[in-house]
C-alpha atoms as a PDB file:
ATOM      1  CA  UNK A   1       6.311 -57.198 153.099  1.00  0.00           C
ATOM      2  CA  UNK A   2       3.779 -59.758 151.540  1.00  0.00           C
ATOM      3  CA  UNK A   3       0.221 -60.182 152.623  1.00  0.00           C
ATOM      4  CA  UNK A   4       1.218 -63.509 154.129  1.00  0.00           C
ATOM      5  CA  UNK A   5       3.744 -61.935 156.243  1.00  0.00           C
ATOM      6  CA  UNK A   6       1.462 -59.325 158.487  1.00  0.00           C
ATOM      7  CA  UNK A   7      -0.901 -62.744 159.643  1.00  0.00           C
ATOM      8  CA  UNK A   8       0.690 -63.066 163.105  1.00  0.00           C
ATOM      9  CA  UNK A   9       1.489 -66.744 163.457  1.00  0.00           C
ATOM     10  CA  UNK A  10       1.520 -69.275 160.515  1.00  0.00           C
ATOM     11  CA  UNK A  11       3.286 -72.888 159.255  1.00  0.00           C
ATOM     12  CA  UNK A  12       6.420 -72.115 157.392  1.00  0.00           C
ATOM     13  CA  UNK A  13       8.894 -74.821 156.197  1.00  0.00           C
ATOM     14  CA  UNK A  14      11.941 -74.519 157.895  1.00  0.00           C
ATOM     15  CA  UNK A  15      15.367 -75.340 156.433  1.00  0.00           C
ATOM     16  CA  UNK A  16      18.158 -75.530 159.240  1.00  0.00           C
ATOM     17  CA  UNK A  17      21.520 -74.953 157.971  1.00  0.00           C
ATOM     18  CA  UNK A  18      24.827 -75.219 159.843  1.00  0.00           C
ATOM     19  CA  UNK A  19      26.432 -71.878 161.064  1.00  0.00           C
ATOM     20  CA  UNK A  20      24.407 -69.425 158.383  1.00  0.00           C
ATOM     21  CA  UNK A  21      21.918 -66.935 159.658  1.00  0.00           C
ATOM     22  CA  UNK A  22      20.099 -64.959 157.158  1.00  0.00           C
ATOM     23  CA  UNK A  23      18.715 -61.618 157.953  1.00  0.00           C
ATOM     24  CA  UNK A  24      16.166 -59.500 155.960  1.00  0.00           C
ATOM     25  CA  UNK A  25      17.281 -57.767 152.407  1.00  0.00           C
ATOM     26  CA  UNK A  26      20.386 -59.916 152.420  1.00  0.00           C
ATOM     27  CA  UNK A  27      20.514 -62.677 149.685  1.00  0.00           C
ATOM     28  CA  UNK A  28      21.223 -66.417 150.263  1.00  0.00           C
ATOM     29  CA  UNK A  29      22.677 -68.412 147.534  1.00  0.00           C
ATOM     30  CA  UNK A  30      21.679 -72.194 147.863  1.00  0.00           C
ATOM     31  CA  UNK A  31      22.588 -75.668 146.197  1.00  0.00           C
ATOM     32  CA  UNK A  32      19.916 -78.008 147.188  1.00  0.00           C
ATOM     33  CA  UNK A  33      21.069 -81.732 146.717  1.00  0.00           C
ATOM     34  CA  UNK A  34      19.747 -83.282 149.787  1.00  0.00           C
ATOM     35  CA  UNK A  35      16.459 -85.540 148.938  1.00  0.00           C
ATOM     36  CA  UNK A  36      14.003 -84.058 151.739  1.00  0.00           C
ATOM     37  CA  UNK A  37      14.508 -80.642 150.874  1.00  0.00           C
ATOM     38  CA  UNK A  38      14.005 -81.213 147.236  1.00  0.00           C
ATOM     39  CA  UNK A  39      10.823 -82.150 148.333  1.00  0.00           C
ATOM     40  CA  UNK A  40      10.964 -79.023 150.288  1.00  0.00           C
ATOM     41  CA  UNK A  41      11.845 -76.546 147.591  1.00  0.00           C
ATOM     42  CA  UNK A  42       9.638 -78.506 144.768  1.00  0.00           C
ATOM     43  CA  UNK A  43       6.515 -77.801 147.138  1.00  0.00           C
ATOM     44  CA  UNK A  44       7.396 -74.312 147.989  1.00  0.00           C
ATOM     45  CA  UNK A  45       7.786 -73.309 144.315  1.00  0.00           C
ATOM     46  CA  UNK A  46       4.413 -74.497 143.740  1.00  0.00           C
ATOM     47  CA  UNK A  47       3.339 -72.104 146.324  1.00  0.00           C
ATOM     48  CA  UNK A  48       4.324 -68.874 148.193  1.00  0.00           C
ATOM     49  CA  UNK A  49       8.215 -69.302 147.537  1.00  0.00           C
ATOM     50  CA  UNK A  50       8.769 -69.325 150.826  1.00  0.00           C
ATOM     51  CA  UNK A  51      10.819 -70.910 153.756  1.00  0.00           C
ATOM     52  CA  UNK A  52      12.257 -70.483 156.662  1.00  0.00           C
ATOM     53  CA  UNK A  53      16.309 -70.919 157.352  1.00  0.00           C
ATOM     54  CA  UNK A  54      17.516 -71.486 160.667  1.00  0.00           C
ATOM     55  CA  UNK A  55      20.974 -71.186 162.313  1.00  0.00           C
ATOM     56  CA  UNK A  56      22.210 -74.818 163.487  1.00  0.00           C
ATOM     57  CA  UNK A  57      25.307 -74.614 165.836  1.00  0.00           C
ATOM     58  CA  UNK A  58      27.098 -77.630 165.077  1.00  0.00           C
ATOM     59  CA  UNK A  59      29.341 -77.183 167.783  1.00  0.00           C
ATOM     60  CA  UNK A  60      26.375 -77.949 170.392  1.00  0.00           C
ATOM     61  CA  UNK A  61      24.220 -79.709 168.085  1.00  0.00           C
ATOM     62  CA  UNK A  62      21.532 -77.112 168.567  1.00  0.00           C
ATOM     63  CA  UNK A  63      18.936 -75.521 165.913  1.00  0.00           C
ATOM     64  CA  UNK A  64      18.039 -72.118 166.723  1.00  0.00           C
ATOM     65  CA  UNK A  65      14.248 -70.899 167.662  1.00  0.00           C
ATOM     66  CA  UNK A  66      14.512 -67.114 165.952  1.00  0.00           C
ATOM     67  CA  UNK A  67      15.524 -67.195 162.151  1.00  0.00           C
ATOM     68  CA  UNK A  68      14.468 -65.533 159.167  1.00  0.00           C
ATOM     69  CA  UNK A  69      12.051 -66.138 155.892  1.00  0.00           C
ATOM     70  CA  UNK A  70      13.877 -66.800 152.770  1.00  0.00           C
ATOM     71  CA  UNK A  71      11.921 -66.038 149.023  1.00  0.00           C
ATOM     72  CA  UNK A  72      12.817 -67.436 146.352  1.00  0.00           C
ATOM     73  CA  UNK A  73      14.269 -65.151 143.624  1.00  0.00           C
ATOM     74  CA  UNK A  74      15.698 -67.462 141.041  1.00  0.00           C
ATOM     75  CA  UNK A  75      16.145 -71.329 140.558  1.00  0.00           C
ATOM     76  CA  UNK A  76      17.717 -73.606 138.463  1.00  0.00           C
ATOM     77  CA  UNK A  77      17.345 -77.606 137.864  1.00  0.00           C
ATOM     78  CA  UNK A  78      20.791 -79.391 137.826  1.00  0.00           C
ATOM     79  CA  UNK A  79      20.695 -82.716 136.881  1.00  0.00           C
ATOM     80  CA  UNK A  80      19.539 -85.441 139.670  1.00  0.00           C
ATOM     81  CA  UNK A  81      16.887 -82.445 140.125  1.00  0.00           C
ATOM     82  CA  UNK A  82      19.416 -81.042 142.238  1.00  0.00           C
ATOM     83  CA  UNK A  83      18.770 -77.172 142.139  1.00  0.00           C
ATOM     84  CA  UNK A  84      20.395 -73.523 142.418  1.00  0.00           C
ATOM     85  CA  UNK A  85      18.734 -70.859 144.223  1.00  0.00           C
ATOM     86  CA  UNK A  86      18.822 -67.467 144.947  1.00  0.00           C
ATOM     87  CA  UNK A  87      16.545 -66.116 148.004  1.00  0.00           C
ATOM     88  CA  UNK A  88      16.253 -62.880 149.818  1.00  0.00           C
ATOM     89  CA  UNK A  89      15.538 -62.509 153.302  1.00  0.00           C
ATOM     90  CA  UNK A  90      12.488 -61.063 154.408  1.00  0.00           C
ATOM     91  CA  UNK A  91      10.521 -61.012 157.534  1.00  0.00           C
ATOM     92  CA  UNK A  92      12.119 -62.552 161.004  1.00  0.00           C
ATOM     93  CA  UNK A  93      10.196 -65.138 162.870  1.00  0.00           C
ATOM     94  CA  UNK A  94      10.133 -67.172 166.111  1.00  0.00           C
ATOM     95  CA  UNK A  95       9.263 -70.872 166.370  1.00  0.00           C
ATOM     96  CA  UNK A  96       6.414 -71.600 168.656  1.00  0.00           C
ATOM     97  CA  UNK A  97       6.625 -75.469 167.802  1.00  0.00           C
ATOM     98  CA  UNK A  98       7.222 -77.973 165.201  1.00  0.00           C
ATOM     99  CA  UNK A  99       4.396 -79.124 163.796  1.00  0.00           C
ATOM    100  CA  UNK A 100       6.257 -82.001 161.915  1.00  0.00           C
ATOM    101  CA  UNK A 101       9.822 -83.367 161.196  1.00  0.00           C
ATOM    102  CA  UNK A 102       9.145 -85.268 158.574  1.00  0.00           C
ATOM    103  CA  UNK A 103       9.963 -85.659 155.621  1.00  0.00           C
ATOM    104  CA  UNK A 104      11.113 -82.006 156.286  1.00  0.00           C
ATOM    105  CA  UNK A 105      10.408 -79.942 159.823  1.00  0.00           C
ATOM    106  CA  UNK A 106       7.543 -77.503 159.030  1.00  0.00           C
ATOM    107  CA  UNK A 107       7.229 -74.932 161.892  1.00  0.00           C
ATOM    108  CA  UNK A 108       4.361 -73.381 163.702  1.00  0.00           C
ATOM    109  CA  UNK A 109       6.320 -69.413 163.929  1.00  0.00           C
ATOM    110  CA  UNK A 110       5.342 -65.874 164.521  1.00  0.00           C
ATOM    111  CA  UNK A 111       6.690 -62.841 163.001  1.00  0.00           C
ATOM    112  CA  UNK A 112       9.101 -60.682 165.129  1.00  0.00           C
ATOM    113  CA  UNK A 113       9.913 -57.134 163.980  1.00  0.00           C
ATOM    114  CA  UNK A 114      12.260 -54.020 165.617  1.00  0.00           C
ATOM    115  CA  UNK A 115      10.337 -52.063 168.067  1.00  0.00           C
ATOM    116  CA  UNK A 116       9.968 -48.008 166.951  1.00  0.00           C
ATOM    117  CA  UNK A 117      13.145 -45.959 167.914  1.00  0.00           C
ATOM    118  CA  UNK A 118      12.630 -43.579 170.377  1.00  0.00           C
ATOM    119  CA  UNK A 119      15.337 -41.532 169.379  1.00  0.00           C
ATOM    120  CA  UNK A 120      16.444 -40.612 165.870  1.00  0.00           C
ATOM    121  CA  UNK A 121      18.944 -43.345 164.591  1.00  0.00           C
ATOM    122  CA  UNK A 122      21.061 -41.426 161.757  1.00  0.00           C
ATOM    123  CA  UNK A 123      24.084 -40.622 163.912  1.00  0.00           C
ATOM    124  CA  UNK A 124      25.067 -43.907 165.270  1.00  0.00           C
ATOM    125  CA  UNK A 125      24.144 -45.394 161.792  1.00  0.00           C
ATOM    126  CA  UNK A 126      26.537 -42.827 160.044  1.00  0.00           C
ATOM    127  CA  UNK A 127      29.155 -43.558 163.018  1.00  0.00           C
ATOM    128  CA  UNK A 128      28.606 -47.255 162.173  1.00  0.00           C
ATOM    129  CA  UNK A 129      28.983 -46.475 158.624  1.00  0.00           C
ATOM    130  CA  UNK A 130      32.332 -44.558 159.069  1.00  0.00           C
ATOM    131  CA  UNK A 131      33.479 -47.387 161.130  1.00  0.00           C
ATOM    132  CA  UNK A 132      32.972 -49.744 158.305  1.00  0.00           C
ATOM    133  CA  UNK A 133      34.894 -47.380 156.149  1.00  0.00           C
ATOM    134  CA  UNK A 134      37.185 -47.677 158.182  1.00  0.00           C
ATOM    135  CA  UNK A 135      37.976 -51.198 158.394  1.00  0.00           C
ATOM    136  CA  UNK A 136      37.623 -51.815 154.817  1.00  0.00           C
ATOM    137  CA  UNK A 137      40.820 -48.844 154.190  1.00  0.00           C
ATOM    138  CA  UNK A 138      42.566 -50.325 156.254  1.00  0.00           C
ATOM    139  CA  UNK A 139      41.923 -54.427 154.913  1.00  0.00           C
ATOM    140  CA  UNK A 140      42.612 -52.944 152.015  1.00  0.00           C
ATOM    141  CA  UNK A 141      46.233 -50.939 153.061  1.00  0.00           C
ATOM    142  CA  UNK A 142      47.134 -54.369 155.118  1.00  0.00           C
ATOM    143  CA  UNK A 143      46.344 -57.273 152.190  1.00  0.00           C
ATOM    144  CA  UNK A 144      47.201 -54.218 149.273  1.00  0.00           C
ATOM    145  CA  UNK A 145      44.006 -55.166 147.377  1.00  0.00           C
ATOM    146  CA  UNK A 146      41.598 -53.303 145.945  1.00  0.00           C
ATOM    147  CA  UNK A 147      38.746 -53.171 148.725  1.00  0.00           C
ATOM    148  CA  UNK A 148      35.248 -51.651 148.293  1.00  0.00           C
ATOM    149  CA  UNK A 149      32.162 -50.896 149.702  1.00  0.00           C
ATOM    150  CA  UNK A 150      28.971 -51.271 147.488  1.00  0.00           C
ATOM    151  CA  UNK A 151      27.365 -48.306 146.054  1.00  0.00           C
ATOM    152  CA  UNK A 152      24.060 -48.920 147.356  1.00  0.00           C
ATOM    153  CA  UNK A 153      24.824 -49.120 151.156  1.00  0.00           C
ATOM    154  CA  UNK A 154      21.733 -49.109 152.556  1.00  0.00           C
ATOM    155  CA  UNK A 155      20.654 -45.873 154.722  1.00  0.00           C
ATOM    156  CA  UNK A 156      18.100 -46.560 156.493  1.00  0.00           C
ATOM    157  CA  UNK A 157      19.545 -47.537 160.165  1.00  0.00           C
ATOM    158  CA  UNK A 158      17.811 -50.982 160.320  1.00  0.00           C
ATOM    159  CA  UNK A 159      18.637 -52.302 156.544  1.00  0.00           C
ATOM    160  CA  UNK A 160      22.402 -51.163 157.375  1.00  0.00           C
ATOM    161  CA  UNK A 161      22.468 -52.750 160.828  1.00  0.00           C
ATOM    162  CA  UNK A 162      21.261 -56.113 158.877  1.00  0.00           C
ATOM    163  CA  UNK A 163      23.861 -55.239 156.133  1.00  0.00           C
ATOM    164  CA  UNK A 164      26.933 -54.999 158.599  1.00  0.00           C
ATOM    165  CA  UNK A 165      25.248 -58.074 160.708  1.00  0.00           C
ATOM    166  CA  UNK A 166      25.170 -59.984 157.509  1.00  0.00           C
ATOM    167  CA  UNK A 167      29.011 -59.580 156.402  1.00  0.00           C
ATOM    168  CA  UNK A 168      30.466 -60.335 159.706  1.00  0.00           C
ATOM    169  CA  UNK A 169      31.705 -63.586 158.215  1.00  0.00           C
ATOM    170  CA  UNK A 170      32.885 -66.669 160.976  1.00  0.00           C
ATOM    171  CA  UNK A 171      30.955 -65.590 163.990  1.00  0.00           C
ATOM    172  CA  UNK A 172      27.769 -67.235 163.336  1.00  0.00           C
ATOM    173  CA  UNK A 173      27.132 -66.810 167.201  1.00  0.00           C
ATOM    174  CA  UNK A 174      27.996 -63.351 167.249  1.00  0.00           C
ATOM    175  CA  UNK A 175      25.207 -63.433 164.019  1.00  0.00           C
ATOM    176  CA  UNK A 176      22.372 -64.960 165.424  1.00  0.00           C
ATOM    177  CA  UNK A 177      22.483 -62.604 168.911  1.00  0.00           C
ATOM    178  CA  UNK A 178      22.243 -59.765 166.159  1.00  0.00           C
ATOM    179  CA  UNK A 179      19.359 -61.307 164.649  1.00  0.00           C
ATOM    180  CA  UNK A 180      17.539 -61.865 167.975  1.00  0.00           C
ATOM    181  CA  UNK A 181      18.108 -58.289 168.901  1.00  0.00           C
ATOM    182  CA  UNK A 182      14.002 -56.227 168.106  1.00  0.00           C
ATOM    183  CA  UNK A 183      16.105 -53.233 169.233  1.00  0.00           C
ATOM    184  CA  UNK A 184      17.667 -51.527 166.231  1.00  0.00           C
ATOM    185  CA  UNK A 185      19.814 -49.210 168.374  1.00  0.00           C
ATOM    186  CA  UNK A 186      21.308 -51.697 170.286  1.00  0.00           C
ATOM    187  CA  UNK A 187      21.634 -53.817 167.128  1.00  0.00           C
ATOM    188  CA  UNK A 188      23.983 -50.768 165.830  1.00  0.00           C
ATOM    189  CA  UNK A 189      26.049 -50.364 168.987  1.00  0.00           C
ATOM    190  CA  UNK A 190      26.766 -54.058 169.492  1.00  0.00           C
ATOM    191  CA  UNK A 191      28.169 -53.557 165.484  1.00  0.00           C
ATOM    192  CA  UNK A 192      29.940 -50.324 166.551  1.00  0.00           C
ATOM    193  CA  UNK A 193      31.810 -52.013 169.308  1.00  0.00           C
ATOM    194  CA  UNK A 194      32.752 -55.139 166.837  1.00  0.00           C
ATOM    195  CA  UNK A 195      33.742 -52.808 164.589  1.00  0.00           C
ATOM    196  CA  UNK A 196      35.721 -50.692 166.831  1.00  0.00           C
ATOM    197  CA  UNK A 197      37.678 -53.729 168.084  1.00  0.00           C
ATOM    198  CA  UNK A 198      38.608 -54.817 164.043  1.00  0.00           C
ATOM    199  CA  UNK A 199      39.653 -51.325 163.084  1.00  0.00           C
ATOM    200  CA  UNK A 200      42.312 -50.774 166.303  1.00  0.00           C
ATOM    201  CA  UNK A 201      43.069 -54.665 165.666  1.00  0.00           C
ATOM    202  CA  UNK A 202      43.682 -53.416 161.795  1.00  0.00           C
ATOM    203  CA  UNK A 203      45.449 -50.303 163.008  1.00  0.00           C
ATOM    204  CA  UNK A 204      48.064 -51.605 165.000  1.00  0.00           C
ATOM    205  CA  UNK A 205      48.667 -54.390 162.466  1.00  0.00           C
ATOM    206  CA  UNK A 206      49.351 -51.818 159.753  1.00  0.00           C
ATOM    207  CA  UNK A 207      51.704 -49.890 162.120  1.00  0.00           C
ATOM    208  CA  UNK A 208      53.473 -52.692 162.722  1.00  0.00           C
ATOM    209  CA  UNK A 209      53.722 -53.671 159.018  1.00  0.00           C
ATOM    210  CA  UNK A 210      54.841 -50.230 158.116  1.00  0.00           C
ATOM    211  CA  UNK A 211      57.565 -49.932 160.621  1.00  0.00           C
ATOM    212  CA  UNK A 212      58.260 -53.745 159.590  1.00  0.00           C
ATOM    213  CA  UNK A 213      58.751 -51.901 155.796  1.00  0.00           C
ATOM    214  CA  UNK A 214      60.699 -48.850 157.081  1.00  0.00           C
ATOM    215  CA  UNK A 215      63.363 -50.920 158.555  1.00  0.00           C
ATOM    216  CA  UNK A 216      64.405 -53.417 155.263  1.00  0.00           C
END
């Protein structure tokens, strides 16, 4: 955590993007093409590097109020200065207000953090864990490609509970509940239960694909 993180509430740049929520550790790739936020990103880079990305249902038209800094790692100019860039999540924040909208919304936000555990975390997070293992054998058995986890799962509780909230890919909704969540227990059971559902889901679909395979 940077220096400029631990002031309570500051102005932070915010970059609203449709159905992606970014939570801390994870990276975010980016193509920036639009004119406003190559303003955006040529001002940042001249600073701190930093931004804030927010989740915009496009469904309802709404932006959310709780997202999550974004750093800048790497960037490259394209032509049209058009750029690639590579951020990492770090702290989380909630918008008090916009301070402006134009030419890009710049936020007035305060930083939001997971409240100490009162109880130690390792179990569920290893039951998590084993539930992802799960659900990756059997994607793997079902599609018959070669499916992995990384190496460097993180084990620390809250950096996996980002890490599983991060790859559940199409529920944006789901996402952004996770993200909202300063309780890192009930961050992990809420995973445990989605994860429970996909592996019996999994598990009766490879069942039924087996017996499909005994009978030609």
């Amino acid at each position: 955590m940077t220096s400029s993180s631990k002031i309570a509430v500051c102005e932070l740049p915010l970059f609203p993007l449709p159905e992606v929520v970014l939570f801390p550790t994870r990276p975010l790739p980016l193509h920036i093409f639009e004119f406003r936020y190559r303003i955006m990103m040529n001002t940042i880079l001249e600073s701190d590097r930093r931004f804030g990305v927010l989740m915009v249902d496009p469904m309802r038209g709404t932006i959310a109020n709780v997202g999550c800094c974004a750093e800048v790692i790497h960037y490259q100019r394209l032509p049209d200065d058009r750029m690639k860039m590579l951020t990492l999540g770090q702290q989380r924040f909630r918008l008090i207000k916009y301070v402006r909208e134009k030419p890009y919304r710049v936020g007035l936000v305060e930083w939001i953090e997971d409240h100490s555990p009162a109880n130690d975390l390792r179990p569920l997070a290893t039951d998590v864990e084993q539930l992802l293992r799960d659900v990756v054998r059997l994607s793997a058995k079902l599609t018959e490609q070669n499916i992995e986890l990384p190496e460097d799962l993180p084990d620390l509780p809250i950096e996996l509970s980002y890490w599983v909230a991060s790859n559940l890919y199409g529920v944006a909704t789901e996402q952004q509940i996770l993200l909202e969540m300063q309780d890192t227990a009930a961050r992990l059971e809420r995973e445990a239960e989605i994860l429970t559902s996909t592996r019996n889901h999994l598990a009766a679909r490879t069942v039924l694909k087996d017996t499909f395979n005994q009978k030609l």
